[in-house]
Protein backbone atom coordinates (compact mmCIF):
# COMPACT_ATOMS: atom_id res chain seq x y z
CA UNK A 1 0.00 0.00 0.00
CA UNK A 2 1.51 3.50 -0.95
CA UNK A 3 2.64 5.59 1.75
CA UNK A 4 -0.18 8.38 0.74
CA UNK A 5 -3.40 5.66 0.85
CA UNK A 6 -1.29 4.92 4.16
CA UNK A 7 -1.46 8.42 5.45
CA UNK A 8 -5.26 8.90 4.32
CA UNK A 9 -5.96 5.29 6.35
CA UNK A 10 -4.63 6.92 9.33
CA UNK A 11 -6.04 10.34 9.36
CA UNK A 12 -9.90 8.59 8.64
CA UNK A 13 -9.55 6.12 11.92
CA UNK A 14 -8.01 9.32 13.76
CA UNK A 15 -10.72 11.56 12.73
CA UNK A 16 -13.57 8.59 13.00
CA UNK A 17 -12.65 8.21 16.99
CA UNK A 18 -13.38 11.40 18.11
CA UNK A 19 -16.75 10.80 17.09
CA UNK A 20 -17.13 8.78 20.64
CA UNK A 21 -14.68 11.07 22.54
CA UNK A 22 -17.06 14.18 21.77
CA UNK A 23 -20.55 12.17 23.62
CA UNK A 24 -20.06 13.74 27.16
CA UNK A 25 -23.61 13.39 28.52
CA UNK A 26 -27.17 11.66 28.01
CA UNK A 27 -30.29 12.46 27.77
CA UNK A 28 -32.88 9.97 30.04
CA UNK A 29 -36.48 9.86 29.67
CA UNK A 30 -38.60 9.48 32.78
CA UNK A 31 -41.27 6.80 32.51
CA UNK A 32 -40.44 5.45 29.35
CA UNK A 33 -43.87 4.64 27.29
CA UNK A 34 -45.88 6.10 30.22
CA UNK A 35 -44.07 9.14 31.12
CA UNK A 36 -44.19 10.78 34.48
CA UNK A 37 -47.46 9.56 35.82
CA UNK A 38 -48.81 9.02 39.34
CA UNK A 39 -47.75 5.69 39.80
CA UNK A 40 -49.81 2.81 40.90
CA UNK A 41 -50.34 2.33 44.43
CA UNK A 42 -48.71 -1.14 44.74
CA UNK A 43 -45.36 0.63 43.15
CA UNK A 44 -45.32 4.19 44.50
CA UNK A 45 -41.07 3.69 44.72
CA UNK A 46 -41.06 3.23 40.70
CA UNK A 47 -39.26 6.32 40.32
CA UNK A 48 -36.43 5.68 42.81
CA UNK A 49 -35.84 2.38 42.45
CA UNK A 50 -35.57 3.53 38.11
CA UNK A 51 -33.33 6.13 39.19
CA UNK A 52 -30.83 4.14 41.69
CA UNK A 53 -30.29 1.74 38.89
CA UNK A 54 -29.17 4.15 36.86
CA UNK A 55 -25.79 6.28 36.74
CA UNK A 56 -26.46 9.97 36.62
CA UNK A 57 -23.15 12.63 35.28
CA UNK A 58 -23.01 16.30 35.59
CA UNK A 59 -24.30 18.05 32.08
CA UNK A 60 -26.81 14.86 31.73
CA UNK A 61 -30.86 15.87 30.86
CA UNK A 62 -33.59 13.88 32.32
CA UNK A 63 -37.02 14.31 30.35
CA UNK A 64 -40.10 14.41 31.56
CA UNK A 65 -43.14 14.20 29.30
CA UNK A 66 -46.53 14.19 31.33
CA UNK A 67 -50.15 15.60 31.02
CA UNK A 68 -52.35 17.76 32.66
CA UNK A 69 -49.22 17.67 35.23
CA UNK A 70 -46.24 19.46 36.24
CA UNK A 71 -42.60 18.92 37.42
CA UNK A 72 -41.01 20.50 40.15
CA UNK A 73 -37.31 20.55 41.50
CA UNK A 74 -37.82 21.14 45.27
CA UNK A 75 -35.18 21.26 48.40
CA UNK A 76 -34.74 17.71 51.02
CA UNK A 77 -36.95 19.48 53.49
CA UNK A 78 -40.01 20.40 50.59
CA UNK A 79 -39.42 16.25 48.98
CA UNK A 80 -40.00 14.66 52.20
CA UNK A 81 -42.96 16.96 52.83
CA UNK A 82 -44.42 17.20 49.04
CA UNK A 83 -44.35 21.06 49.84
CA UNK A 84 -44.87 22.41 46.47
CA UNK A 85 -45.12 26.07 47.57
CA UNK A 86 -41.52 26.84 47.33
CA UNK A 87 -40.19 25.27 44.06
CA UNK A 88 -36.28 25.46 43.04
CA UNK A 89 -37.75 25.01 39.25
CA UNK A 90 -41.34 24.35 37.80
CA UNK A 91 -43.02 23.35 34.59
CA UNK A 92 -45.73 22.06 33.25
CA UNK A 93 -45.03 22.39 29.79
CA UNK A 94 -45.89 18.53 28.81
CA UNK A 95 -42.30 18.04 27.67
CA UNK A 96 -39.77 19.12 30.21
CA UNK A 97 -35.99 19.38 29.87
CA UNK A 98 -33.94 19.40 32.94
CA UNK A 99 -30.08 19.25 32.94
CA UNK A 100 -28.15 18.22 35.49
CA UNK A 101 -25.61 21.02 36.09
CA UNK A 102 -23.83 19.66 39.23
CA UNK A 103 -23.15 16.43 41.32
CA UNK A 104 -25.24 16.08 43.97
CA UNK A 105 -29.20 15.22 45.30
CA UNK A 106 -32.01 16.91 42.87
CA UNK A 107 -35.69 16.12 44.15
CA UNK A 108 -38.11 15.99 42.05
CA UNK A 109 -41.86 15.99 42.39
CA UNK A 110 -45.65 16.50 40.59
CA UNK A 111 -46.64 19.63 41.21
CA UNK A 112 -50.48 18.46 40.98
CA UNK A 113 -52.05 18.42 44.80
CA UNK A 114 -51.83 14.94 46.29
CA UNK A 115 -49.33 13.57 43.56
CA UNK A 116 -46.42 13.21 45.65
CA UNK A 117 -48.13 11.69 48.55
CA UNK A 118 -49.19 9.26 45.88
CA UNK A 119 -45.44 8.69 44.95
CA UNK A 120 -45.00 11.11 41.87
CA UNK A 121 -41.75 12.16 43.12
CA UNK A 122 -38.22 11.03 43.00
CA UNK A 123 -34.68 11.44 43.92
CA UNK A 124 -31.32 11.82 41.66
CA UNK A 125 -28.27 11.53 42.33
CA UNK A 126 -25.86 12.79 40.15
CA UNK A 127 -21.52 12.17 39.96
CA UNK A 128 -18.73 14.00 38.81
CA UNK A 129 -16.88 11.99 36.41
CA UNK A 130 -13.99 11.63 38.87
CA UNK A 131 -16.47 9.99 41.68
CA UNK A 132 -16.94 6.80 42.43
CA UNK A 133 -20.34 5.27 41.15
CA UNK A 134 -22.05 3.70 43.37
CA UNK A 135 -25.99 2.91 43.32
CA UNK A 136 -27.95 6.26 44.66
CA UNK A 137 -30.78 8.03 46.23
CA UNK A 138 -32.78 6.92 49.08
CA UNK A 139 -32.22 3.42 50.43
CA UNK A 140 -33.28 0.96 47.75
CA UNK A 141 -33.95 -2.59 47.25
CA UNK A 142 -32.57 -2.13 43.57
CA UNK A 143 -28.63 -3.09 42.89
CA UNK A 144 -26.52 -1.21 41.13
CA UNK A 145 -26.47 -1.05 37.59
CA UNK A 146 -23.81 -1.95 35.99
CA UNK A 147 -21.82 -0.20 33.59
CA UNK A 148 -23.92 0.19 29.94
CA UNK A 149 -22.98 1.29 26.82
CA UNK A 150 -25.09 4.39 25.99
CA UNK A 151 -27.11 4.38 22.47
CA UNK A 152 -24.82 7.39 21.37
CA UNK A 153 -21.49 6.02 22.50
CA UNK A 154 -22.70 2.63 20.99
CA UNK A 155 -23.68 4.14 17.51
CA UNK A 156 -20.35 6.34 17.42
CA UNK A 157 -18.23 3.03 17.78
CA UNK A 158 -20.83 1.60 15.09
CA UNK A 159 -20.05 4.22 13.10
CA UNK A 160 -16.28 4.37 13.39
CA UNK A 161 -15.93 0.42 12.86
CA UNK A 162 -17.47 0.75 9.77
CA UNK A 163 -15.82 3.48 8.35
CA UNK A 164 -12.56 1.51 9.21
CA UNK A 165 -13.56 -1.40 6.90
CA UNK A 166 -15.04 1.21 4.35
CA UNK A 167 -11.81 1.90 4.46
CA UNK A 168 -9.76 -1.32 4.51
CA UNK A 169 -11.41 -1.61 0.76
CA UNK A 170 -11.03 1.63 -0.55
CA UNK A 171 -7.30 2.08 0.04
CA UNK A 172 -6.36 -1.43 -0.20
């Protein structure tokens, strides 16, 4: 192979991986099919237990798509009370976007009267990439989750392996 179809091999596979160094945070969807819903009363921990299995980053969204409902991000004291008065953030758009901007505890909760007591709420907890990952929020049943290969990172290695055999017959 000439040293130019060489050089071109190279700078493809280089340019093709930072594809998957470039995916720094994920996007989660509350609910799945259901959305954020007033869970039924045989599994008012559904959120919790969802959100302990799962492993939360700083600059990470969580979606929230709901009707005739709301979503609020309230303080320890206003979870443990479902005390909507005081909100840190509200919205009852139908379709909410919230990022996680630091590591730490976020509550979340309906804002609808008598949601929360019926176990529309939930807890996050959210790691800085140099923390250690264990399971989070209140004390679950759940285990932790291990490690999984997010849809983005997954389709950027997709994408670079076959570029590389694209490749492997165009300059060979």
């Amino acid at each position: 192979m000439s040293s130019s179809k060489q050089m071109s091999l190279l700078l493809m596979t280089i340019l093709s991986s930072f594809l998957y160094l470039s995916v720094s945070s994920f996007e989660y969807e509350i609910g799945a099919n259901e959305g954020w819903v007033v869970p039924p009363a045989n599994d008012t921990r559904i959120y919790n237990d969802w959100a302990s299995e799962n492993r939360f980053q700083v600059d990470d969204t969580i979606r929230f798509k709901y009707r005739k409902d709301s979503v609020m991000e309230v303080s320890v004291e206003d979870y443990k009370k479902c005390n909507s008065s005081h909100p840190n953030f509200f919205s009852n758009t139908g379709n909410t976007v919230y990022h996680l901007n630091h590591s730490g505890y976020f509550y979340f909760m309906s804002g609808v009267s008598g949601h929360c007591e019926r176990g529309q709420r939930m807890i996050i907890k959210v790691i800085s990439s140099d923390q250690e990952t264990n399971s989070g929020g209140e004390k679950s049943s759940a285990s932790p989750s291990a490690p999984v290969l997010s849809s983005g990172v997954f389709k950027a290695l997709l994408s670079q392996l076959a570029m590389s055999y694209v490749a492997s017959y165009v300059f060979y």
